[in-house]
Protein backbone atom coordinates (compact mmCIF):
# COMPACT_ATOMS: atom_id res chain seq x y z
CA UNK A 1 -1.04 -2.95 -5.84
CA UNK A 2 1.43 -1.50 -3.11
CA UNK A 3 2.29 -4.18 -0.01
CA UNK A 4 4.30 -1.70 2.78
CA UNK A 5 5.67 0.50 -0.07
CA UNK A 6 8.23 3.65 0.76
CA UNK A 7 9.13 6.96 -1.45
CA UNK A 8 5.13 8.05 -1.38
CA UNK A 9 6.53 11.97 -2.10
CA UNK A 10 9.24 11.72 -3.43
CA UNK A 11 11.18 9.44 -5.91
CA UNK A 12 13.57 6.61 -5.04
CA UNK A 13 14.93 6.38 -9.17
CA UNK A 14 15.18 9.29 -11.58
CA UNK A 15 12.24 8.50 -14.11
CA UNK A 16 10.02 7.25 -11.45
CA UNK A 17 7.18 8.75 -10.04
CA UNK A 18 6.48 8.59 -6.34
CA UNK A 19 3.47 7.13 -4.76
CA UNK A 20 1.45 10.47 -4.74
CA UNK A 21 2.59 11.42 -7.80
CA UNK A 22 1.51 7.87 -9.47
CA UNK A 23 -1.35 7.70 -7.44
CA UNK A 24 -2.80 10.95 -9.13
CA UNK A 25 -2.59 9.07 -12.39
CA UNK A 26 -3.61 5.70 -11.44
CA UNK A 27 -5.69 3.78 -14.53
CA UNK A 28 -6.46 0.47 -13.14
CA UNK A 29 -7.89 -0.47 -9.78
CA UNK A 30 -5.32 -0.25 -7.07
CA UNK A 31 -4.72 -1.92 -3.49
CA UNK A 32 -2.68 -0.11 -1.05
CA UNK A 33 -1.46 -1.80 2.25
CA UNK A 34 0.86 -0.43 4.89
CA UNK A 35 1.57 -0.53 8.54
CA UNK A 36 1.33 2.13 11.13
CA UNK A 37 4.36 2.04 12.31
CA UNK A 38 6.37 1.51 9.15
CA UNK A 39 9.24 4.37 9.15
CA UNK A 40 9.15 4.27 5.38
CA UNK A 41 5.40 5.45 5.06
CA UNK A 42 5.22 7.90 7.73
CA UNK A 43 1.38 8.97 8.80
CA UNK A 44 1.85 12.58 6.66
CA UNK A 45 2.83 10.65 3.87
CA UNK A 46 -0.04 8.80 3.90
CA UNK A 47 -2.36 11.25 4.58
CA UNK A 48 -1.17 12.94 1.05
CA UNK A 49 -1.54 9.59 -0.59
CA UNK A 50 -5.06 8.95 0.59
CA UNK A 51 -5.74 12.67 -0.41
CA UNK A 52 -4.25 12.08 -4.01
CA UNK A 53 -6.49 8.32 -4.17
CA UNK A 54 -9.62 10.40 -3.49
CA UNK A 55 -8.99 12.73 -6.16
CA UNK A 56 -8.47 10.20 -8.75
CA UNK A 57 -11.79 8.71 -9.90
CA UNK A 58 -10.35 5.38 -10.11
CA UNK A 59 -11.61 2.78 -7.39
CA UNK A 60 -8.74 2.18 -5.22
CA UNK A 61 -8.58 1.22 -1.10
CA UNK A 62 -5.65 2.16 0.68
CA UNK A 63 -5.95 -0.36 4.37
CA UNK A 64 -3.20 0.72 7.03
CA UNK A 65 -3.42 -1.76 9.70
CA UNK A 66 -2.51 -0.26 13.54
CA UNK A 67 0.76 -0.87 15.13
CA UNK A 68 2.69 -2.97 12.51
CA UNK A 69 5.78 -1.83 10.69
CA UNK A 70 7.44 -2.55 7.79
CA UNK A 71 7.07 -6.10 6.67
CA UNK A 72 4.74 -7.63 8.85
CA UNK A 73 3.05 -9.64 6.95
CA UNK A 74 5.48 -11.49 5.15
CA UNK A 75 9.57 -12.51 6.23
CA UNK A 76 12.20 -12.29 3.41
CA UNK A 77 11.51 -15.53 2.65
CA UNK A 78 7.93 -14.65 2.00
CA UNK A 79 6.52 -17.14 4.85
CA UNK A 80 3.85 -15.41 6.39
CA UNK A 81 3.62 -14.00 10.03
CA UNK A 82 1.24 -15.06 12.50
CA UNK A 83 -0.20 -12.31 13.17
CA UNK A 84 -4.23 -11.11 12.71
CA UNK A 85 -2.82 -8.22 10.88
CA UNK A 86 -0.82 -10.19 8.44
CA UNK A 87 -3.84 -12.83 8.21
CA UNK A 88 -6.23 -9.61 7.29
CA UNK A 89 -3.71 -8.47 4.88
CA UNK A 90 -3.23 -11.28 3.10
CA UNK A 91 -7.02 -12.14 2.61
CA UNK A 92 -7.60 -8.35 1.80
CA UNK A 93 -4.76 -9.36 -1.10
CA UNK A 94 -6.49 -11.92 -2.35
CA UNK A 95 -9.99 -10.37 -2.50
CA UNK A 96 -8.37 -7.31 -4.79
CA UNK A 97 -6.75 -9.99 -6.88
CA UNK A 98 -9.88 -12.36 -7.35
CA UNK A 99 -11.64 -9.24 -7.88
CA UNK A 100 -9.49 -7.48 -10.70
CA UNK A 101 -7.45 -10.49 -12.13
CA UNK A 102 -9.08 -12.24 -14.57
């Protein structure tokens, strides 16, 4: 599972792959959510992600919710915004969760 995320081609850490890269060898079901207008996942970046998910057969979603940036469904203190985007993304989170937690 991926909330916002960054470094989709290339790695932040020596020894870690980036989000393409991992997301070609995903194993387990997988939740990806980002904003629009987050500088970290820019819209090419994303494109090559969702290209990668569709390649792998395992079930993943990938939700990227229109103009929001980085962060905006959570502050640093992890109280959430109020916001229908960070509503949607949280209930989206806990649908993948119930879902694949058990």
């Amino acid at each position: 599972m991926t909330f916002y995320g960054s470094s989709l081609t290339s790695s932040r850490w020596p020894g870690v792959l980036s989000g393409v890269e991992a997301a070609r060898t995903l194993k387990a079901p997988w939740l990806g959510i980002y904003g629009e207008r987050d500088a970290s996942t820019p819209a090419g970046d994303l494109s090559l992600l969702r290209e990668a998910l569709e390649r792998n057969s395992v079930s993943s979603t990938m939700i990227v919710y229109p103009n929001v940036g980085h962060g905006f469904a959570l502050d640093l203190q992890g109280r959430r915004h109020a916001s229908a985007e960070a509503e949607g993304a949280l209930e989206q989170l806990r649908l993948f969760l119930g879902a694949n937690l058990r």
